[in-house]
Protein backbone atom coordinates (compact mmCIF):
# COMPACT_ATOMS: atom_id res chain seq x y z
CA UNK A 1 -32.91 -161.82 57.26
CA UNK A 2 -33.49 -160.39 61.17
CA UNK A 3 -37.01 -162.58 61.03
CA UNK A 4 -37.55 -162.84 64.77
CA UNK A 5 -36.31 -159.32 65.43
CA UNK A 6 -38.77 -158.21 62.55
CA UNK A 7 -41.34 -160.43 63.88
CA UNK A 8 -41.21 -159.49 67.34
CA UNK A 9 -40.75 -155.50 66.28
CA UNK A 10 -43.70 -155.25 64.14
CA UNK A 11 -46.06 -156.97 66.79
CA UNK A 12 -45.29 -154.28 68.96
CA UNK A 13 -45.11 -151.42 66.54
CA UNK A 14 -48.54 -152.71 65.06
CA UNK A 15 -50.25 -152.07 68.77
CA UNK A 16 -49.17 -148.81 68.51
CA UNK A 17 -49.75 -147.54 64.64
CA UNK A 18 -53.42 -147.37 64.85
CA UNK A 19 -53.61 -145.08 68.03
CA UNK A 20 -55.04 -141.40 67.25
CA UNK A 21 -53.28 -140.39 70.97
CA UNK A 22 -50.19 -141.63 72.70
CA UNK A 23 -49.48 -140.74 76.57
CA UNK A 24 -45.94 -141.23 78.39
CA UNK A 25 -47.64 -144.48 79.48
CA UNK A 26 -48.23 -146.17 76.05
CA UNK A 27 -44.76 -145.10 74.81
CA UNK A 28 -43.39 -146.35 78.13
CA UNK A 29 -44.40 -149.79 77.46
CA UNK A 30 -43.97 -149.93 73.57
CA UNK A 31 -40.30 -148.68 74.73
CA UNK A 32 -39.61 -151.54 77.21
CA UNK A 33 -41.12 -153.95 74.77
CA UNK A 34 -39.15 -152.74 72.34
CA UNK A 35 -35.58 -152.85 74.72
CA UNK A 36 -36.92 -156.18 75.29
CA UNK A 37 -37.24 -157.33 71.17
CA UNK A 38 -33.69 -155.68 70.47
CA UNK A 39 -31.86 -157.56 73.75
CA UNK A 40 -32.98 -160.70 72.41
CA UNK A 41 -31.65 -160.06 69.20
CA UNK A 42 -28.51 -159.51 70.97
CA UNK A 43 -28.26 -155.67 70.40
CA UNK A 44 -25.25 -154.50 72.84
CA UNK A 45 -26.72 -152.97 75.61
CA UNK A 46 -25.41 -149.43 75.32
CA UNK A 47 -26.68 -149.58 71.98
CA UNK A 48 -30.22 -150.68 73.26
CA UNK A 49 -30.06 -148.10 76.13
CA UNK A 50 -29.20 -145.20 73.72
CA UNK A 51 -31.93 -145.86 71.14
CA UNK A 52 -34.41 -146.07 73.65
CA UNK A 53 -33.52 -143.09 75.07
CA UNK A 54 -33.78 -141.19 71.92
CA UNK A 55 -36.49 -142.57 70.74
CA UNK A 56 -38.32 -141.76 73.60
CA UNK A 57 -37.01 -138.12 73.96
CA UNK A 58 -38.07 -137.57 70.84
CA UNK A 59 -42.03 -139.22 70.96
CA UNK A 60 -42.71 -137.26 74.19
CA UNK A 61 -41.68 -133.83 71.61
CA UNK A 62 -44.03 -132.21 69.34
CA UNK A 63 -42.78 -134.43 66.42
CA UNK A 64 -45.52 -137.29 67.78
CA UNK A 65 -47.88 -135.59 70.13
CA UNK A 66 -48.59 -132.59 67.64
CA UNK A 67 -49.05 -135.55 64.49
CA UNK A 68 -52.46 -136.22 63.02
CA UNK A 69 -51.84 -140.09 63.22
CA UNK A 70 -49.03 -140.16 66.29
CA UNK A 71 -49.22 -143.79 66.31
CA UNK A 72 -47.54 -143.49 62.83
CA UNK A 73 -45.25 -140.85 63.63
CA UNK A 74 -43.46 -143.06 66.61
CA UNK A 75 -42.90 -145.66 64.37
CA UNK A 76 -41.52 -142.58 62.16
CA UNK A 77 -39.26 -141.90 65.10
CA UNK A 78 -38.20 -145.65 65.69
CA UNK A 79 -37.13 -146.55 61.59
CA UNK A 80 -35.18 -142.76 61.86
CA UNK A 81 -33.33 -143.63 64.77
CA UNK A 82 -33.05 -147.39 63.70
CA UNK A 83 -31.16 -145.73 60.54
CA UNK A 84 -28.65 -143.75 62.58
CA UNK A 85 -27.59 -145.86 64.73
CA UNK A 86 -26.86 -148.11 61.60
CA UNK A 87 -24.90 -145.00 60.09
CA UNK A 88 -27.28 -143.43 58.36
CA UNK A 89 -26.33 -143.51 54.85
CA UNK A 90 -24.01 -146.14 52.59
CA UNK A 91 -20.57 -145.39 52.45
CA UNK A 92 -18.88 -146.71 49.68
CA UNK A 93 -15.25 -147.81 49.24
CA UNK A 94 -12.57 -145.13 48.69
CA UNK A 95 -10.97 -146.12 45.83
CA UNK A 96 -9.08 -142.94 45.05
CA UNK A 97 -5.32 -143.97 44.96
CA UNK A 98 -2.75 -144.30 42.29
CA UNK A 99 -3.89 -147.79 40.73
CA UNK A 100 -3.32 -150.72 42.00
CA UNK A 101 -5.84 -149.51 45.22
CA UNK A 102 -4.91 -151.98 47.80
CA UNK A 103 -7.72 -153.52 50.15
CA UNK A 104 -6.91 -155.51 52.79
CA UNK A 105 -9.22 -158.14 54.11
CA UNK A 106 -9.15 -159.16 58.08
CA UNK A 107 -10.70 -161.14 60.19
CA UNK A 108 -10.92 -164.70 62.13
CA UNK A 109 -11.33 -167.94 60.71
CA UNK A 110 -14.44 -168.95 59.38
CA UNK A 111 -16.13 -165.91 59.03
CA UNK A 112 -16.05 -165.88 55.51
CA UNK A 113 -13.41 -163.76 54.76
CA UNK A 114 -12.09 -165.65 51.03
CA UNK A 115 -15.30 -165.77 49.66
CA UNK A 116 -16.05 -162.29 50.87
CA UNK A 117 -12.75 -161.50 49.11
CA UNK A 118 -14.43 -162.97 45.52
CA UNK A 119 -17.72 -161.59 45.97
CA UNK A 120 -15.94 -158.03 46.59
CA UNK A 121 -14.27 -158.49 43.39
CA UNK A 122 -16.99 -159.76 41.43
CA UNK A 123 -18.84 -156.36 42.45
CA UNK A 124 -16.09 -154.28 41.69
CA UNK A 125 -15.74 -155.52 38.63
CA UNK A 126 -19.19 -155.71 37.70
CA UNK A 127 -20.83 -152.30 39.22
CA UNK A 128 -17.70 -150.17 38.71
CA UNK A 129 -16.09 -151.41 36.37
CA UNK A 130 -12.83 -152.33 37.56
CA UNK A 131 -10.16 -154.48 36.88
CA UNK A 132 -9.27 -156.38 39.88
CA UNK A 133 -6.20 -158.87 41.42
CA UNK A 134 -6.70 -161.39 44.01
CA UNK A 135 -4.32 -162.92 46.36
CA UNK A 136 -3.94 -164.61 49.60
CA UNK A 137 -0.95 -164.03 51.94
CA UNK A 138 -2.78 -167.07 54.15
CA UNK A 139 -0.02 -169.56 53.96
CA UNK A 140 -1.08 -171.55 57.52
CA UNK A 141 -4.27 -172.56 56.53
CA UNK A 142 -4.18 -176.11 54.56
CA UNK A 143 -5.55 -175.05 50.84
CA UNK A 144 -6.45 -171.46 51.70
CA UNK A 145 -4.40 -170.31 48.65
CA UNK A 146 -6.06 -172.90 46.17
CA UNK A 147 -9.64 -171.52 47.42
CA UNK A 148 -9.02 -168.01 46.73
CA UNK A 149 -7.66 -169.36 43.34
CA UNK A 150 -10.63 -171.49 42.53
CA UNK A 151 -13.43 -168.56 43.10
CA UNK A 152 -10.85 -165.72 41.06
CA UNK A 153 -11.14 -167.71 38.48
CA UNK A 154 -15.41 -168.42 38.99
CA UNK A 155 -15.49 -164.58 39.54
CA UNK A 156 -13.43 -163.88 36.13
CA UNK A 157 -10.60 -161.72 38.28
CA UNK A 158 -7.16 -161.90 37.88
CA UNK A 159 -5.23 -164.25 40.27
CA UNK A 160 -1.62 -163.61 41.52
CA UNK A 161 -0.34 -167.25 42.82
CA UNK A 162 1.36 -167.67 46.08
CA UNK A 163 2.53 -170.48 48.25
CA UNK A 164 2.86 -171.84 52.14
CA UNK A 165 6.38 -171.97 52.15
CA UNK A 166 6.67 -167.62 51.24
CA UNK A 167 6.32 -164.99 53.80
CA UNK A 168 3.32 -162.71 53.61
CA UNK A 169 5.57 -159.48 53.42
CA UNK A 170 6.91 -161.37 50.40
CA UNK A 171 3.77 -162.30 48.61
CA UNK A 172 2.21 -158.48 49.06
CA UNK A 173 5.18 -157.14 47.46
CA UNK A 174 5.58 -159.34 44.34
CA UNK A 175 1.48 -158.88 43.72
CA UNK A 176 1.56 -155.40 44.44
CA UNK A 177 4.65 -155.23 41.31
CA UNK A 178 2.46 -157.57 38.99
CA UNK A 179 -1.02 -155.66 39.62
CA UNK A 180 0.63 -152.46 38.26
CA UNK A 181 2.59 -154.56 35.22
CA UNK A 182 -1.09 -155.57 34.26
CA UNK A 183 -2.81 -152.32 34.88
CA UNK A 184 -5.11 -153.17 37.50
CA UNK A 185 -7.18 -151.13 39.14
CA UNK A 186 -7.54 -153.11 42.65
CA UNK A 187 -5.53 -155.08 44.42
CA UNK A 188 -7.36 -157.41 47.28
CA UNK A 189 -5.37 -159.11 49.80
CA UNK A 190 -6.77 -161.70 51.63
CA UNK A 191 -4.88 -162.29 55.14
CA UNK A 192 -4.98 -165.19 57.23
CA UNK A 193 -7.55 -165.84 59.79
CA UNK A 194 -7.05 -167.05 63.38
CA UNK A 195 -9.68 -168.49 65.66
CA UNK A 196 -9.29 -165.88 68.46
CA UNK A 197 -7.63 -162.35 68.49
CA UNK A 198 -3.59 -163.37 69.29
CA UNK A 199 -0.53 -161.01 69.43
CA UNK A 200 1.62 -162.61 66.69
CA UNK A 201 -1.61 -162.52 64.25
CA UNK A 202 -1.70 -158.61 65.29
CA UNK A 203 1.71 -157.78 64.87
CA UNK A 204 1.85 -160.27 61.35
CA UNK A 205 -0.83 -157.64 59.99
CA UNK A 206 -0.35 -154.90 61.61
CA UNK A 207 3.68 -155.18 59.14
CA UNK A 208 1.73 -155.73 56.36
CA UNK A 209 -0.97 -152.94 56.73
CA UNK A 210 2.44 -150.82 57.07
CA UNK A 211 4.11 -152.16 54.12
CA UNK A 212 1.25 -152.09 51.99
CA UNK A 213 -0.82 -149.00 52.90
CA UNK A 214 -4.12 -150.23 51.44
CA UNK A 215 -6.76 -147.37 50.82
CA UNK A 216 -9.25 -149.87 52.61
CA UNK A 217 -8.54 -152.10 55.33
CA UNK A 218 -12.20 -154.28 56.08
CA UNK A 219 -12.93 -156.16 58.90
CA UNK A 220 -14.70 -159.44 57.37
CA UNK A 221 -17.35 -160.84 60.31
CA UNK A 222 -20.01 -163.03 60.54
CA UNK A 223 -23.19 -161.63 61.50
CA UNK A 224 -24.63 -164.87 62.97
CA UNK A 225 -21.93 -163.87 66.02
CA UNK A 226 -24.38 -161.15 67.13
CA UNK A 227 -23.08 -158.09 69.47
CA UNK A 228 -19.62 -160.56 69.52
CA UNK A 229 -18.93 -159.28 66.23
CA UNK A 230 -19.22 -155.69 67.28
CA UNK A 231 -16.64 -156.35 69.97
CA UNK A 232 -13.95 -158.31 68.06
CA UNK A 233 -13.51 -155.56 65.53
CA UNK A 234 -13.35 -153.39 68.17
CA UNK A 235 -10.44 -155.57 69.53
CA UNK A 236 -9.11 -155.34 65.87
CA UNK A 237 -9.79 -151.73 65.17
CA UNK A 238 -7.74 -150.66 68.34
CA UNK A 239 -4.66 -153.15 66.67
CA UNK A 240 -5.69 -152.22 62.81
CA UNK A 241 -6.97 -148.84 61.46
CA UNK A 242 -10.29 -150.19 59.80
CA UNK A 243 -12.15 -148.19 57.15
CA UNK A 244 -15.37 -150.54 57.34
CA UNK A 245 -16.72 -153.74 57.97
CA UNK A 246 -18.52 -156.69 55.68
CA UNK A 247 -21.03 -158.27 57.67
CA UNK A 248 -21.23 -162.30 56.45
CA UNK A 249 -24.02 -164.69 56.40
CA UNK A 250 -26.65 -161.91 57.07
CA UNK A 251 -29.22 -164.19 55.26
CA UNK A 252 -29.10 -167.18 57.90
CA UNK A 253 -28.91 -164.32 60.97
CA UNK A 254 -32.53 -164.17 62.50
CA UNK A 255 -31.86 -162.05 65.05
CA UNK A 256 -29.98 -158.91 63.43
CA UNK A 257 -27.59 -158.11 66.93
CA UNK A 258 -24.57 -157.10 64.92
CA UNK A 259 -25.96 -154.41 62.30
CA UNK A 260 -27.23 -152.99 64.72
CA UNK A 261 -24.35 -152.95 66.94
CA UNK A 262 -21.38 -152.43 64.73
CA UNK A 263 -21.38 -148.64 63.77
CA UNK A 264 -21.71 -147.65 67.68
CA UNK A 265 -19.54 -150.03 69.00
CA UNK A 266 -16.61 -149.73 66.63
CA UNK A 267 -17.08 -145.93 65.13
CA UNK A 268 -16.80 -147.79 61.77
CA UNK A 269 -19.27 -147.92 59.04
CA UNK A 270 -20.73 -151.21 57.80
CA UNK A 271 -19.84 -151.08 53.99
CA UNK A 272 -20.96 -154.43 52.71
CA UNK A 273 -23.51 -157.22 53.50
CA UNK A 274 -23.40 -160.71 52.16
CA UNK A 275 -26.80 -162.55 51.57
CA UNK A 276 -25.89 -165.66 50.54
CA UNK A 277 -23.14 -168.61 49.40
CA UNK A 278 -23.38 -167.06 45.55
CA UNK A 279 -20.54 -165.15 44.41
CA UNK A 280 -23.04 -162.20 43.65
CA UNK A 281 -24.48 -162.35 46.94
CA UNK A 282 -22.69 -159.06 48.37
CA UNK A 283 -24.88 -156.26 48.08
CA UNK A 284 -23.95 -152.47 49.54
CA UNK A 285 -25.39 -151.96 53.11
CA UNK A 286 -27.98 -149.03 53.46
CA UNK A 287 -28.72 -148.28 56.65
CA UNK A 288 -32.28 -146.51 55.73
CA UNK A 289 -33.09 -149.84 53.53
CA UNK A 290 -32.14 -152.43 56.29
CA UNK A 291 -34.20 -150.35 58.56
CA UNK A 292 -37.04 -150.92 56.56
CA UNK A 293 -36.49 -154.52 55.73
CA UNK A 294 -36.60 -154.65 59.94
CA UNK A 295 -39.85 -152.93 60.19
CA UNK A 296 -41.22 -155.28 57.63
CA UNK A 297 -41.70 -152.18 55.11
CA UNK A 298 -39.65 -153.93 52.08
CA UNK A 299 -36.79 -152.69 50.49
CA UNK A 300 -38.18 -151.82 46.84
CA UNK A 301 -35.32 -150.02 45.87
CA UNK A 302 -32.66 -152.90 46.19
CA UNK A 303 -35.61 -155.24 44.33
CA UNK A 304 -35.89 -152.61 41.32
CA UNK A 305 -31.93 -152.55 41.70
CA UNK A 306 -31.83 -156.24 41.09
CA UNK A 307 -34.41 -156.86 38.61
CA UNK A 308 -32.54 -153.67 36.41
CA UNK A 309 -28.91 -155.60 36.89
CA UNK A 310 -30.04 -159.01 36.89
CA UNK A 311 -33.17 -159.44 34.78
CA UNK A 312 -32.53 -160.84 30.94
CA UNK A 313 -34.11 -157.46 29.27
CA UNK A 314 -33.93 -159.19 26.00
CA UNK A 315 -35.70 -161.95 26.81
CA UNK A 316 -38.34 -160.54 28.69
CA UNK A 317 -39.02 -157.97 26.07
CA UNK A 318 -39.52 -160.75 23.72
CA UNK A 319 -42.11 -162.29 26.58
CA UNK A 320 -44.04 -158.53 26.70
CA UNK A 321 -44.51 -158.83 23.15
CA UNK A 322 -45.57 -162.68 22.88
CA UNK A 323 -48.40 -161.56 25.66
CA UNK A 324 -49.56 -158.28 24.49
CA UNK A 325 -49.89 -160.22 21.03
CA UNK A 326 -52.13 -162.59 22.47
CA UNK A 327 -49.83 -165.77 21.65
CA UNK A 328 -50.36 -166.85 25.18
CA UNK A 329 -47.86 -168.04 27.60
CA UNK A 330 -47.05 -171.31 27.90
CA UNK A 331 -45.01 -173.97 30.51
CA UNK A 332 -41.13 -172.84 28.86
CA UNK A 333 -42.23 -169.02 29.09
CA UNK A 334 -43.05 -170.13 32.79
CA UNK A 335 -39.66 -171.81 33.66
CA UNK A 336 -37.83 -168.98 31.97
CA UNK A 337 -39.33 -166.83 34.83
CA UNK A 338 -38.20 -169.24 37.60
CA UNK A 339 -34.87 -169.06 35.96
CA UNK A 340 -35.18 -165.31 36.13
CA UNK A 341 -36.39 -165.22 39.80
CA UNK A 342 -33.53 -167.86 40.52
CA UNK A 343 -30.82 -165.50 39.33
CA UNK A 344 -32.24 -162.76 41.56
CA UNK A 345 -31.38 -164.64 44.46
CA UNK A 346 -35.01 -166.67 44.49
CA UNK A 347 -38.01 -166.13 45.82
CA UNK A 348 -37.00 -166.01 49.72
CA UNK A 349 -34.78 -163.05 48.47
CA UNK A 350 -37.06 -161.29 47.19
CA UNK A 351 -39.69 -161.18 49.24
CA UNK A 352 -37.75 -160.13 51.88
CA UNK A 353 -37.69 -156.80 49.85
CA UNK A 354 -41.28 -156.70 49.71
CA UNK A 355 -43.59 -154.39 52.02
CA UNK A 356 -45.91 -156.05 54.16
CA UNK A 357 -44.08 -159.57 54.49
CA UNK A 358 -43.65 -159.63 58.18
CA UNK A 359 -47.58 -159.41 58.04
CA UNK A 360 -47.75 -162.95 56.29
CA UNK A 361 -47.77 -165.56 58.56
CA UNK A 362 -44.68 -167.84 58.95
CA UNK A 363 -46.97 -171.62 57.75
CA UNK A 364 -47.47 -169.13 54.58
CA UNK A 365 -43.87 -168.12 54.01
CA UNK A 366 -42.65 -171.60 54.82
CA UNK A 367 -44.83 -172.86 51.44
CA UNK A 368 -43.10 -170.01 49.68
CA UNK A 369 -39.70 -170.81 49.78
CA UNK A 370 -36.89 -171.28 47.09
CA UNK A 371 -37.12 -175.54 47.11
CA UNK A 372 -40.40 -174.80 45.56
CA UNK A 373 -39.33 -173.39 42.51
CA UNK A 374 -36.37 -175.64 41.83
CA UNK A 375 -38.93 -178.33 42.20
CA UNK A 376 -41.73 -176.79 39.36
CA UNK A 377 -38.54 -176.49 37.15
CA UNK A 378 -37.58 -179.88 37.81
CA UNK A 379 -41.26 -180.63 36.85
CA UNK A 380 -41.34 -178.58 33.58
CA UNK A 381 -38.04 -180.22 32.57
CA UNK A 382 -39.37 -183.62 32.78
CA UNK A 383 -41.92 -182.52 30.13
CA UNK A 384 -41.59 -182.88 26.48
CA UNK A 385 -42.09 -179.93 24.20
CA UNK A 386 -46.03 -180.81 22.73
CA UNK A 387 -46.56 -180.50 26.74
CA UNK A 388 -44.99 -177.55 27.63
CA UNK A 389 -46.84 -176.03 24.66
CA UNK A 390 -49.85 -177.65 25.27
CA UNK A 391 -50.11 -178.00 29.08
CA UNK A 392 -53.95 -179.45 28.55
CA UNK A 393 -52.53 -182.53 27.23
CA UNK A 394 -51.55 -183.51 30.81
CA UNK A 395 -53.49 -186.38 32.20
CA UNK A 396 -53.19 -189.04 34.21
CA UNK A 397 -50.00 -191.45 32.03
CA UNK A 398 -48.65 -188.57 31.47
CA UNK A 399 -48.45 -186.66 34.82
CA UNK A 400 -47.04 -190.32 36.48
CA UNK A 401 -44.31 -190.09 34.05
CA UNK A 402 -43.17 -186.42 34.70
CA UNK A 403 -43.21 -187.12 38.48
CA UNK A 404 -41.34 -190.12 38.05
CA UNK A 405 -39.04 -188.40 36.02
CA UNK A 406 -38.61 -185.14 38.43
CA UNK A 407 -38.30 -186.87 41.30
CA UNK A 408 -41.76 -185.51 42.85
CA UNK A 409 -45.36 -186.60 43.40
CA UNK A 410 -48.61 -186.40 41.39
CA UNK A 411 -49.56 -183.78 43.66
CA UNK A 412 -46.75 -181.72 43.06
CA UNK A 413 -47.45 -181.73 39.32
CA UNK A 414 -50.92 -180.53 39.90
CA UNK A 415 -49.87 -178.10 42.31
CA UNK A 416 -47.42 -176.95 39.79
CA UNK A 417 -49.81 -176.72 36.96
CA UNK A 418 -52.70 -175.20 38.82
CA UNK A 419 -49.72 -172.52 39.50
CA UNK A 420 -49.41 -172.03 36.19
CA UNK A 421 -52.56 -171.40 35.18
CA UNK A 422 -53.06 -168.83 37.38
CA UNK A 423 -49.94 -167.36 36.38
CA UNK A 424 -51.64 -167.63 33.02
CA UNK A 425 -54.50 -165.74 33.73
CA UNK A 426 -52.47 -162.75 35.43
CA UNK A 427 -50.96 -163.02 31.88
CA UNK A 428 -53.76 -162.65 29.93
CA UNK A 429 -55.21 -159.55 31.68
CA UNK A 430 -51.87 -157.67 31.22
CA UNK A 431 -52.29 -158.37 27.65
CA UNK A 432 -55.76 -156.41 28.15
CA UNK A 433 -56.21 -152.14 28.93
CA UNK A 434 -54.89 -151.36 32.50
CA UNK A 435 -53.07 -154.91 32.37
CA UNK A 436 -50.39 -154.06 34.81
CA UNK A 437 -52.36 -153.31 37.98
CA UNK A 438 -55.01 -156.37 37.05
CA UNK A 439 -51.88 -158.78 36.88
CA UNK A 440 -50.80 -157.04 40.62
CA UNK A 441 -54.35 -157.70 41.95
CA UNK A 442 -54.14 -161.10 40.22
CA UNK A 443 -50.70 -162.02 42.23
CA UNK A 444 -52.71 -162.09 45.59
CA UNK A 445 -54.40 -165.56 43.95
CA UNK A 446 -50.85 -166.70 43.76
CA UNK A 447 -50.37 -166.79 47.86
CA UNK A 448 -51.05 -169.56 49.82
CA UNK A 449 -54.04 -169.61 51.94
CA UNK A 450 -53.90 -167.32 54.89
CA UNK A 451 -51.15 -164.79 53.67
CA UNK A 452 -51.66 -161.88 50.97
CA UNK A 453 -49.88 -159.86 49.26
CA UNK A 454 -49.55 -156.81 50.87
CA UNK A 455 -51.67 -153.98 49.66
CA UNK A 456 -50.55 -152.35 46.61
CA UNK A 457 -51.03 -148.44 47.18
């Protein structure tokens, strides 16, 4: 997520952190670097000239130049001003309303709005515990009502069916009746898209916003649209009144233009980010966190958030004890944890959350990345049990065989299980006293060769 803006950012924050005094020159040209890295990650230009500004009204203050480590304290400066021009803190839905709460969903075509619709549910109904309706006034688009249909039902929410030939008025009305027959809590409309802002699509929604009075109305956009995003919901906010904004395909946006953009632009808050094609893939957006991720100083708390909501806690106490009883750990204990890390959102997820990342170099990252660990599991579940058991058994027969049946080379199986044995070993000192932190000092062996973990304070 934001790589080049995080690359480019930290290579110019990182001349800077290490310097025990900063003059108005050094700041000068950190500052026009830094206008330089945010243009090019298509920040809107008032946006880029009012960060600058404050950031540099408030390094020539005593906040930097009175600091022990200045160098520090700008980049201090840059993540707090980073953070409020993001909105400074997460604002969450406003779901106080006699049930059903209605939220509408708006937005052009193709920017993910149906899905975003799904994954909104799926979090309601999983982090608050709601009960939630779907359903889709979109009757131009060809199969736009049987796609909302198909992920309510993946997402386990209640579906209200609709069809082409009904007006939208028409649809909102009779799901509005049926969401408080079954007692649901919210009720998500999904409007129809267009591919540019048009009067008739204004004045379509701008009947039903006044017919249905939803408690939210969220302007769905891609991210990957940079400070273009920022301006259409402008265009729509000055038609619409929008609470928010869900910012799509953040995962896939290098270049980070419209987070950054959004809040000042518009006046209205980013509420939601997705980070990814899965259904669960819609996390809250924290200004202070994103911020961080930007810098390249991790985002631990969303990573402790996941691993607490996502993690099997069954099945990995049942690991804990298997280790700390010395029974080892063997090739199905291993593939259990890239099941684990695959539920989590893999391994490119999360170590984006981790500090220190934009310090690895890219060739390192690259060998890092989520194909890798569908391909050891592929591996592992070409193996028969006395092997996964007994991973010494592996020779040469035997390792053909398992390639040929995962679809992968020799080398990949002794990659894998030279992986696995380290993974071992990290193992086998957490069974020992002060385990933990040995098995953290152990997961630097696990990088490839010129990228480390970073430090572990």
């Amino acid at each position: 997520m934001f790589d080049s803006l995080s690359e480019r950012l930290n290579k110019v924050l990182k001349n800077i952190s290490g310097k025990g005094r900063i003059t108005e020159d050094n700041i000068q040209k950190t500052l026009r670097q830094v206008r330089m890295a945010l243009l090019e990650a298509d920040v809107a230009l008032p946006v880029v000239k009012d960060f600058v500004t404050k950031v540099k009204y408030r390094a020539m203050g005593k906040e930097v130049k009175a600091s022990l480590s200045p160098g520090q304290a700008f980049i201090k400066v840059v993540q707090s001003e980073m953070v409020k021009a993001m909105g400074d803190a997460n604002e969450s839905l406003n779901l106080k309303a006699k049930p059903p709460a209605v939220v509408l969903m708006a937005g052009l075509q193709g920017a993910g709005k149906t899905t975003s619709s799904a994954k909104l549910a799926k979090y309601l109904m999983e982090r608050e515990k709601k009960s939630v309706m779907l359903v889709s006034v979109d009757v131009y688009r060809p199969a736009a009502i049987e796609q909302l249909q198909r992920v309510s039902e993946e997402v386990g929410a209640s579906f209200f069916p609709s069809s082409s030939d009904q007006k939208p008025a028409e649809i909102a009305k009779a799901a509005i009746k049926q969401a408080k027959k079954e007692f649901a809590d919210v009720l998500i409309i999904d409007t129809a898209g267009r591919l540019a802002v048009d009067e008739a699509m204004m004045d379509e929604i701008k009947q039903l916003h006044k017919l249905v009075s939803p408690v939210e109305t969220l302007f769905v956009v891609d991210s990957m649209t940079g400070q273009d995003a920022a301006n259409t919901a402008k265009a729509f906010d000055q038609a619409l009144p929008l609470t928010g904004v869900i910012l799509t395909k953040a995962d896939g946006d290098a270049r980070g233009g419209a987070a950054l953009s959004i809040r000042q632009i518009t006046g209205k808050p980013i509420k939601f980010i997705g980070m990814g094609e899965k259904l669960d893939a819609l996390e809250p957006f924290h200004p202070d966190r994103i911020a961080q991720r930007i810098l390249g100083m991790g985002d631990i708390l969303s990573l402790i958030e996941e691993v607490e909501r996502k993690v099997d806690k069954k099945k990995a106490e049942k690991l804990a004890k298997k280790v700390m009883k010395g029974k080892g750990f063997d090739l199905e204990d291993f593939r259990e944890q890239l099941v684990q890390m695959k539920s989590m959102g893999g391994l490119t997820s999360m170590m984006d959350k981790l500090p220190g990342m934009g310090n690895v170099p890219q060739a390192a990252k690259d060998q890092l990345n989520d194909k890798v660990t569908v391909r050891m599991e592929a591996i592992i579940n070409s193996m028969t049990p006395k092997e996964k058991s007994y991973p010494e058994v592996i020779k040469g027969s035997r390792k053909r065989r398992i390639a040929m049946g995962s679809g992968t080379e020799i080398q990949d199986v002794n990659r894998m299980l030279k992986q696995f044995k380290q993974m071992q070993k990290m193992m086998k000192k957490m069974s020992g006293k002060g385990g933990m932190m040995k098995m953290m000092r152990g997961m630097k062996g696990m990088m490839p060769p010129g990228g480390g973990m970073p430090p572990l304070g």
